[in-house]
PDB file of N, CA and C in Angstrom:
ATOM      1  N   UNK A   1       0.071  26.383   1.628  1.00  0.00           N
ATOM      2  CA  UNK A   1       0.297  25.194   2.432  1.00  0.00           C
ATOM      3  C   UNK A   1      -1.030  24.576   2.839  1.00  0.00           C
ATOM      4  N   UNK A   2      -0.940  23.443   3.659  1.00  0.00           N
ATOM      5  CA  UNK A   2      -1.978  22.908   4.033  1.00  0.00           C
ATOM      6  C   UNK A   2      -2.608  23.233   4.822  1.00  0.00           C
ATOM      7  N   UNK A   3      -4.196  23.341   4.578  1.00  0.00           N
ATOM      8  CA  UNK A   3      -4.865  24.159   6.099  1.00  0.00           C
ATOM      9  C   UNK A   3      -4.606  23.637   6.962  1.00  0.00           C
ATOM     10  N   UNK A   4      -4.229  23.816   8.589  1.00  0.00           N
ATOM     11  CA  UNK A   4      -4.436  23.015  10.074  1.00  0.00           C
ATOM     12  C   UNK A   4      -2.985  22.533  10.107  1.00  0.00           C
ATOM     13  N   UNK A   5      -2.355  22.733   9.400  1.00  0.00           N
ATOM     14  CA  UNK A   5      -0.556  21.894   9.613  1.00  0.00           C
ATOM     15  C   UNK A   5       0.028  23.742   9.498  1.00  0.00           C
ATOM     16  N   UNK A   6       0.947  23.446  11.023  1.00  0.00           N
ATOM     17  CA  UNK A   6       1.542  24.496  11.602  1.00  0.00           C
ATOM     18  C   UNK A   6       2.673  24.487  10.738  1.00  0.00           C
ATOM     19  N   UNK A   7       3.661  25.491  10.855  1.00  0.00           N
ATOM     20  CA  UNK A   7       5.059  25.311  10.161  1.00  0.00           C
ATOM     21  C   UNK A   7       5.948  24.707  11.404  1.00  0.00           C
ATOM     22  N   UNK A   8       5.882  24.071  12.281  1.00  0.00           N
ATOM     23  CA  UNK A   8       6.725  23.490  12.880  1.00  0.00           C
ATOM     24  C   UNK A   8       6.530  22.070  12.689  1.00  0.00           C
ATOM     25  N   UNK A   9       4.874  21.699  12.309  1.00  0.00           N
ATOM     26  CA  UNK A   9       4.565  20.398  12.007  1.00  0.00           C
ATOM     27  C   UNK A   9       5.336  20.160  10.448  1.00  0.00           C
ATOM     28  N   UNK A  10       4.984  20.721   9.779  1.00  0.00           N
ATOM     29  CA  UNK A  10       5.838  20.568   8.424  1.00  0.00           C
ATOM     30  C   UNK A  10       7.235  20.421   8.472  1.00  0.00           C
ATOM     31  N   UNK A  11       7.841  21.133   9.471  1.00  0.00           N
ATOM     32  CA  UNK A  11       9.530  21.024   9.766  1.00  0.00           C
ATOM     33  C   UNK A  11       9.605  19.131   9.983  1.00  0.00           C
ATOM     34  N   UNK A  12       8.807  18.828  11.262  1.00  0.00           N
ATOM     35  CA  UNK A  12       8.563  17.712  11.889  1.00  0.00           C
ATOM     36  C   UNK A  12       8.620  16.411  10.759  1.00  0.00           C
ATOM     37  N   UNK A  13       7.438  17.066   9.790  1.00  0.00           N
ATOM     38  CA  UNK A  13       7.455  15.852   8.941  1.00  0.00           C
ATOM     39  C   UNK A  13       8.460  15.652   7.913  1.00  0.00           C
ATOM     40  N   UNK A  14       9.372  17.627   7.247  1.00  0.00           N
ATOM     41  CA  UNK A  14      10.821  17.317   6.641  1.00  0.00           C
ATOM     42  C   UNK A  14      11.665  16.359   6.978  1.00  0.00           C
ATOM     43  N   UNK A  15      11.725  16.438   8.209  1.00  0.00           N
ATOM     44  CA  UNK A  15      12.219  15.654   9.417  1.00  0.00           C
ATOM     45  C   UNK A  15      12.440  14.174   9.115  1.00  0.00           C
ATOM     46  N   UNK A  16      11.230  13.488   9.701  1.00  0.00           N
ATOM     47  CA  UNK A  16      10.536  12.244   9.054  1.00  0.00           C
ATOM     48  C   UNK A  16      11.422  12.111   7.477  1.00  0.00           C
ATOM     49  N   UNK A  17      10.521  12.657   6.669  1.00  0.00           N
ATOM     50  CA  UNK A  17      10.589  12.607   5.587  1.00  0.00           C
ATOM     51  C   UNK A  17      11.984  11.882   5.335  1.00  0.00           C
ATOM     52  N   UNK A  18      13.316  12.808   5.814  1.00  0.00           N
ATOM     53  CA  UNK A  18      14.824  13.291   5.401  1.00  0.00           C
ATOM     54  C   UNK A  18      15.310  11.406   6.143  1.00  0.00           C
ATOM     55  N   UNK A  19      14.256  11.608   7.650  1.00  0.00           N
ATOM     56  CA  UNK A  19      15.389   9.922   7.459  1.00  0.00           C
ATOM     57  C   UNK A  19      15.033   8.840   7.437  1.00  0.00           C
ATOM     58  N   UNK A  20      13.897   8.400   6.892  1.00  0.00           N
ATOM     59  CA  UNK A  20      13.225   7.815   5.918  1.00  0.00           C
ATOM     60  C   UNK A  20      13.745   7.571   4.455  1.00  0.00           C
ATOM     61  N   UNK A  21      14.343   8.518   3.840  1.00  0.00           N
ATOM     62  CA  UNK A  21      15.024   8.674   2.710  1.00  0.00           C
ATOM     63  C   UNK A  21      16.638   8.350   3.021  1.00  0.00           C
ATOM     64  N   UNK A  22      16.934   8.368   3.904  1.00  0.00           N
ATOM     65  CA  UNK A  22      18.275   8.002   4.687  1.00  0.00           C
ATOM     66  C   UNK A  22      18.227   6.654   5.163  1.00  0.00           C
ATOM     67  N   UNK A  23      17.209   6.380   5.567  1.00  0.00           N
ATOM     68  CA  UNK A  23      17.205   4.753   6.175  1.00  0.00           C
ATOM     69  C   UNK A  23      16.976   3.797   4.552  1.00  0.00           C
ATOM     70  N   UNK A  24      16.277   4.521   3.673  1.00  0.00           N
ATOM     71  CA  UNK A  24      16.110   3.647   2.402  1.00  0.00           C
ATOM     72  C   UNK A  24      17.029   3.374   1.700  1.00  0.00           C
ATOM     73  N   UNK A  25      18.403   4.087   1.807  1.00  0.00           N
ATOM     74  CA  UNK A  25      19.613   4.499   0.802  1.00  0.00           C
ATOM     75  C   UNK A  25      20.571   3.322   1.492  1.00  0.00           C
ATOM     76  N   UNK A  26      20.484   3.275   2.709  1.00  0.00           N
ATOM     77  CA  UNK A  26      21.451   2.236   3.495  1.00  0.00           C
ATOM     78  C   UNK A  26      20.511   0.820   3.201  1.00  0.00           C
ATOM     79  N   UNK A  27      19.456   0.606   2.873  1.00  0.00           N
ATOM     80  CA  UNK A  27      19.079  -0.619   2.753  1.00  0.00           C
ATOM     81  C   UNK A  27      19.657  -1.320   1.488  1.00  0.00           C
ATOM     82  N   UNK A  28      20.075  -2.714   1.692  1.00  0.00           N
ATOM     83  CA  UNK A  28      20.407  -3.052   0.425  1.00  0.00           C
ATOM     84  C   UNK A  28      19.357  -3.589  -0.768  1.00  0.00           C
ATOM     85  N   UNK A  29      19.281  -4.112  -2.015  1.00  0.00           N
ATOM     86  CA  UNK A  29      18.377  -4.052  -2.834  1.00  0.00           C
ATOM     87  C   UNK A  29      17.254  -5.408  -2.229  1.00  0.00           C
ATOM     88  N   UNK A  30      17.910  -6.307  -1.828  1.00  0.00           N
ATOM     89  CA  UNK A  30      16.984  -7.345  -1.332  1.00  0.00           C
ATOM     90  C   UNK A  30      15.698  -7.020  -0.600  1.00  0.00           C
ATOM     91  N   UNK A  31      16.546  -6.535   0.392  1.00  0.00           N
ATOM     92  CA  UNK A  31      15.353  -5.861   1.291  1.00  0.00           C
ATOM     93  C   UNK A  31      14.442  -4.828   0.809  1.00  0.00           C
ATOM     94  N   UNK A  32      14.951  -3.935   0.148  1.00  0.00           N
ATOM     95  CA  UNK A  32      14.171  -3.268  -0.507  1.00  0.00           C
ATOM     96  C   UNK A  32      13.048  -3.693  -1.121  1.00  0.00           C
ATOM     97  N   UNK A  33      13.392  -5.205  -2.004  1.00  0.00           N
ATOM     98  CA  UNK A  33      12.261  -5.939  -2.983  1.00  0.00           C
ATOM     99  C   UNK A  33      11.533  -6.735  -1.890  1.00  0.00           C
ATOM    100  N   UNK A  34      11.814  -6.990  -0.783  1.00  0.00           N
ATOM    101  CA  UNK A  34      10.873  -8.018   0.678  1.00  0.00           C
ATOM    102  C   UNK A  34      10.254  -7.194   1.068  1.00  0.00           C
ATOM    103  N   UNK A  35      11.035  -5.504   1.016  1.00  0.00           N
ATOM    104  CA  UNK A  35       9.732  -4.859   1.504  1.00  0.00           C
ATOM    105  C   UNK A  35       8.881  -4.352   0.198  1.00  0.00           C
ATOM    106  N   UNK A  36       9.186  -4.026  -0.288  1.00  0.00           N
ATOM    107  CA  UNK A  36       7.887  -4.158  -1.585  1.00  0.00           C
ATOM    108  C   UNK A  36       7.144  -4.960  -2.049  1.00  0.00           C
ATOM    109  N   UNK A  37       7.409  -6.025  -1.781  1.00  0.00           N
ATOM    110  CA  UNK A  37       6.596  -7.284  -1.464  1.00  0.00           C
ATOM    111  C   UNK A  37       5.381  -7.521  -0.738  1.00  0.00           C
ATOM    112  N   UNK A  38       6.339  -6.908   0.504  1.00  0.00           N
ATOM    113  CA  UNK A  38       5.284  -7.098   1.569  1.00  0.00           C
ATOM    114  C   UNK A  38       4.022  -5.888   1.531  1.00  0.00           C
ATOM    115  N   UNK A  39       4.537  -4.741   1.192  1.00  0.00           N
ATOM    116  CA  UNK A  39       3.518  -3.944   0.873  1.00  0.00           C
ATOM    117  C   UNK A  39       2.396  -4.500  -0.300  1.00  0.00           C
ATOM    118  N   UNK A  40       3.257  -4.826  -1.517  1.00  0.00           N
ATOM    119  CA  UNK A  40       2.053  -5.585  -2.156  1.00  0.00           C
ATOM    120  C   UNK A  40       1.393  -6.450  -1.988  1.00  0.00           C
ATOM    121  N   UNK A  41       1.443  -7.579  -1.341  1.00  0.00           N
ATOM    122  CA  UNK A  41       0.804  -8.704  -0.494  1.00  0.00           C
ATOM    123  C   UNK A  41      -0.305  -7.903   0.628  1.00  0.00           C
ATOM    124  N   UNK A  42       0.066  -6.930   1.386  1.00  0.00           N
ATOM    125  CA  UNK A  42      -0.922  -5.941   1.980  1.00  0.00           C
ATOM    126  C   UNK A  42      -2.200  -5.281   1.336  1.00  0.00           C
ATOM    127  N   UNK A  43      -1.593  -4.891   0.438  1.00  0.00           N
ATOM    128  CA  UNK A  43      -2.655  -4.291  -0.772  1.00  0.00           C
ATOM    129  C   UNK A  43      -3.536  -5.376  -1.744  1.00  0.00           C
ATOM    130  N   UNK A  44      -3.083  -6.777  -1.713  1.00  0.00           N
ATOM    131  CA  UNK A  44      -3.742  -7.328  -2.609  1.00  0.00           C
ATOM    132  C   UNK A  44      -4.767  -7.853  -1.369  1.00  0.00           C
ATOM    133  N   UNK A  45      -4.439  -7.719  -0.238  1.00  0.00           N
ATOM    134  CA  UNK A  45      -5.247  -8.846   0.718  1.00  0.00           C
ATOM    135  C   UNK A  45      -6.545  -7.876   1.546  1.00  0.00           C
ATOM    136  N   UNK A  46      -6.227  -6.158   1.078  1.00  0.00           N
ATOM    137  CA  UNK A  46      -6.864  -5.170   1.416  1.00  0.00           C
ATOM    138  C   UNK A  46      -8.013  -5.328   0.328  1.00  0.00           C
ATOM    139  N   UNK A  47      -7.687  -5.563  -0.850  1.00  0.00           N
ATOM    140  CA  UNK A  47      -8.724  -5.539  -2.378  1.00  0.00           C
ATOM    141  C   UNK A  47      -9.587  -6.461  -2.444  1.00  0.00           C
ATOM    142  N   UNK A  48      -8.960  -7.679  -1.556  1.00  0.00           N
ATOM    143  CA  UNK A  48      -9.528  -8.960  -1.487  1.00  0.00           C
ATOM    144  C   UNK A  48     -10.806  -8.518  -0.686  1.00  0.00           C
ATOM    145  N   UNK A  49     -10.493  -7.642   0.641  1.00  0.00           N
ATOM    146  CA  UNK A  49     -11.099  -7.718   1.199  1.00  0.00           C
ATOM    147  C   UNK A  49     -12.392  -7.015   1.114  1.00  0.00           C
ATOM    148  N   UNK A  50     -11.871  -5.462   0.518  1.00  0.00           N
ATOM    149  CA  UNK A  50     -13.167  -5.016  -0.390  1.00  0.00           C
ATOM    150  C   UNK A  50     -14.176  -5.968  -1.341  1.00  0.00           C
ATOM    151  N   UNK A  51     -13.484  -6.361  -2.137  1.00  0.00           N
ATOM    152  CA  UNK A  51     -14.247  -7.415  -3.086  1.00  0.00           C
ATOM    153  C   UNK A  51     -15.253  -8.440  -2.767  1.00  0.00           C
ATOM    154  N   UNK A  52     -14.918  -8.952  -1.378  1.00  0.00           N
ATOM    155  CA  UNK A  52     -15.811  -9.982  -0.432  1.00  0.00           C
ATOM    156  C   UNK A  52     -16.929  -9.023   0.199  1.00  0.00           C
ATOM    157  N   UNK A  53     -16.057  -8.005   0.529  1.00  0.00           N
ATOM    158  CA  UNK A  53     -17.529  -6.925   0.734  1.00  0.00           C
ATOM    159  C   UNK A  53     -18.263  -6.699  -0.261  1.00  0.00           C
ATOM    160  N   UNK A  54     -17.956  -5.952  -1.632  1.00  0.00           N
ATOM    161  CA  UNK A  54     -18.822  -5.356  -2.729  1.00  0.00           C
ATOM    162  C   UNK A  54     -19.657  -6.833  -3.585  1.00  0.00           C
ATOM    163  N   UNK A  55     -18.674  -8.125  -3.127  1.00  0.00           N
ATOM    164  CA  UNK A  55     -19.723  -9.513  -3.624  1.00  0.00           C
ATOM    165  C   UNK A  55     -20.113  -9.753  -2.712  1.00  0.00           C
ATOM    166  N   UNK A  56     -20.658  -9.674  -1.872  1.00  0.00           N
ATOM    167  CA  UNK A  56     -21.064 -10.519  -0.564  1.00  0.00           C
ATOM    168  C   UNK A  56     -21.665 -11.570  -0.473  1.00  0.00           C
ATOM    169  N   UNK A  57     -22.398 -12.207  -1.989  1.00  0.00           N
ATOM    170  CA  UNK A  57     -23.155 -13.327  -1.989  1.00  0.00           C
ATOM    171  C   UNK A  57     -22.024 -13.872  -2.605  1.00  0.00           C
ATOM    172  N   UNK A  58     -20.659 -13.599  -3.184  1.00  0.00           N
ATOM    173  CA  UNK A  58     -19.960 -14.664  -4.097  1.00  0.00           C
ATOM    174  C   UNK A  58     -19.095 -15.335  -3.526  1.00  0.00           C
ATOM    175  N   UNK A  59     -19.013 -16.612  -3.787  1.00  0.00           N
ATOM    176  CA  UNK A  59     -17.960 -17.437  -3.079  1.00  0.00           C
ATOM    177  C   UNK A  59     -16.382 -17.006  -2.870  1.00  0.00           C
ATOM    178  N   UNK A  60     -15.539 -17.848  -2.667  1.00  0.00           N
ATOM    179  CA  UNK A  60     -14.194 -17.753  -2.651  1.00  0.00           C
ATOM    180  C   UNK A  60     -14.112 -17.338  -4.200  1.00  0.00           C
ATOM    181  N   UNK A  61     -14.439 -18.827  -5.187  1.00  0.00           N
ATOM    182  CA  UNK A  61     -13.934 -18.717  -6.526  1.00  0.00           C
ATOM    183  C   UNK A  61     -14.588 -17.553  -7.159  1.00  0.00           C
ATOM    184  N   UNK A  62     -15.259 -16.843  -6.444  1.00  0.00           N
ATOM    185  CA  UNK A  62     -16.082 -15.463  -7.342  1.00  0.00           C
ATOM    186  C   UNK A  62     -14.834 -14.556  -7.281  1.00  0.00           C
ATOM    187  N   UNK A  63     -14.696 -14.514  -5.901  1.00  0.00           N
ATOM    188  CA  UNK A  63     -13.828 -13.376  -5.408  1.00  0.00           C
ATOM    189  C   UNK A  63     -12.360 -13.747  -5.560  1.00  0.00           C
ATOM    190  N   UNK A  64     -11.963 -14.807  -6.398  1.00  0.00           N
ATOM    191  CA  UNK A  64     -10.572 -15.060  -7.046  1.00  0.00           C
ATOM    192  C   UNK A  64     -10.978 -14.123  -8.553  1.00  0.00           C
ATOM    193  N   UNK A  65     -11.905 -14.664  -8.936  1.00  0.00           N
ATOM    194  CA  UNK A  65     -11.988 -14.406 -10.571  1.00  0.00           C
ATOM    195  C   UNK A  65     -11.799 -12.356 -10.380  1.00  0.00           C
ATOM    196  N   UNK A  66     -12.946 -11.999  -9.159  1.00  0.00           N
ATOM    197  CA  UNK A  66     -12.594 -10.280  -9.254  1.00  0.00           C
ATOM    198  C   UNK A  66     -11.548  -9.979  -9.288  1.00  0.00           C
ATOM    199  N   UNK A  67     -10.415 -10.522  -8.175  1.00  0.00           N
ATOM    200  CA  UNK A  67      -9.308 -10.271  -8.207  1.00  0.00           C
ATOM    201  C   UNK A  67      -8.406 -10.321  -8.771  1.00  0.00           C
ATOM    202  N   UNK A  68      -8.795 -11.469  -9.475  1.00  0.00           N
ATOM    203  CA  UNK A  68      -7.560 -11.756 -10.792  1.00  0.00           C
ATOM    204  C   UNK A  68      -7.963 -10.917 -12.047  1.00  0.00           C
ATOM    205  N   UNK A  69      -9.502 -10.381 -12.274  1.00  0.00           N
ATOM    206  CA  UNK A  69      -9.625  -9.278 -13.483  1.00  0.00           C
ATOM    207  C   UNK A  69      -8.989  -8.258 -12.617  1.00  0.00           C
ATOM    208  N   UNK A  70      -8.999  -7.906 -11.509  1.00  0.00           N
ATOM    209  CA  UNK A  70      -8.113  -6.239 -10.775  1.00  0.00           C
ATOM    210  C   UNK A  70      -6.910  -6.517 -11.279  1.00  0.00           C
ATOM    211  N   UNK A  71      -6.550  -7.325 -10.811  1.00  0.00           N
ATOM    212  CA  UNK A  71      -4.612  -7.680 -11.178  1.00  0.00           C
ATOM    213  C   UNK A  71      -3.971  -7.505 -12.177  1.00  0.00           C
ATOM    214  N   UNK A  72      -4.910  -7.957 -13.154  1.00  0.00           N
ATOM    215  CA  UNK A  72      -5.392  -7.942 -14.642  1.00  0.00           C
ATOM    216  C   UNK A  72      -5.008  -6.587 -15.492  1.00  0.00           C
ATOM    217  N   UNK A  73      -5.967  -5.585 -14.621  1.00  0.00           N
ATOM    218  CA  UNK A  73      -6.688  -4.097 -14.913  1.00  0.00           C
ATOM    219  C   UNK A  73      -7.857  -4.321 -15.808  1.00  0.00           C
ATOM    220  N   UNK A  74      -8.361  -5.552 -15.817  1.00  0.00           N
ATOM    221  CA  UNK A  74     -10.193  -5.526 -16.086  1.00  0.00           C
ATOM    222  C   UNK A  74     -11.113  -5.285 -15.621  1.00  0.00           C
ATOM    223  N   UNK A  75     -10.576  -5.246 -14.668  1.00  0.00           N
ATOM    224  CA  UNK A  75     -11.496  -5.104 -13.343  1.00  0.00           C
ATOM    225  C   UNK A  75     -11.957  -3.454 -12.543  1.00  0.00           C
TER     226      UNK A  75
END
């Protein structure tokens, strides 16, 4: 098991885990795809944000072109 996680913490997170997997099963498919959405819109605006860091001299249109080779997988 994992070092520093007790076996009651692991119960805790079965726990978690079990209705999490229960709350996902009652969602219908829409929501499901709004929230996957929204997670991806999170993640692209997280990459963005790296990218403005790792260019720091490049404009907007620099840091479209990185992003659109990531999106890509050229990048």
């Amino acid at each position: 098991m994992t070092a520093g996680l007790g076996w009651s913490r692991l119960v805790a997170m079965d726990a978690l885990l079990a209705h999490d997997r229960e709350h996902a099963r009652q969602l219908d498919p829409a929501e499901k795809l709004r929230q996957a959405l929204d997670v991806m819109r999170a993640g692209i605006r997280l990459k963005r944000l790296t990218l403005r860091r790792q260019f720091a001299e490049a404009d907007e249109t620099e840091v479209d072109h990185h992003l659109a080779e990531w999106l890509r997988g050229d990048g």
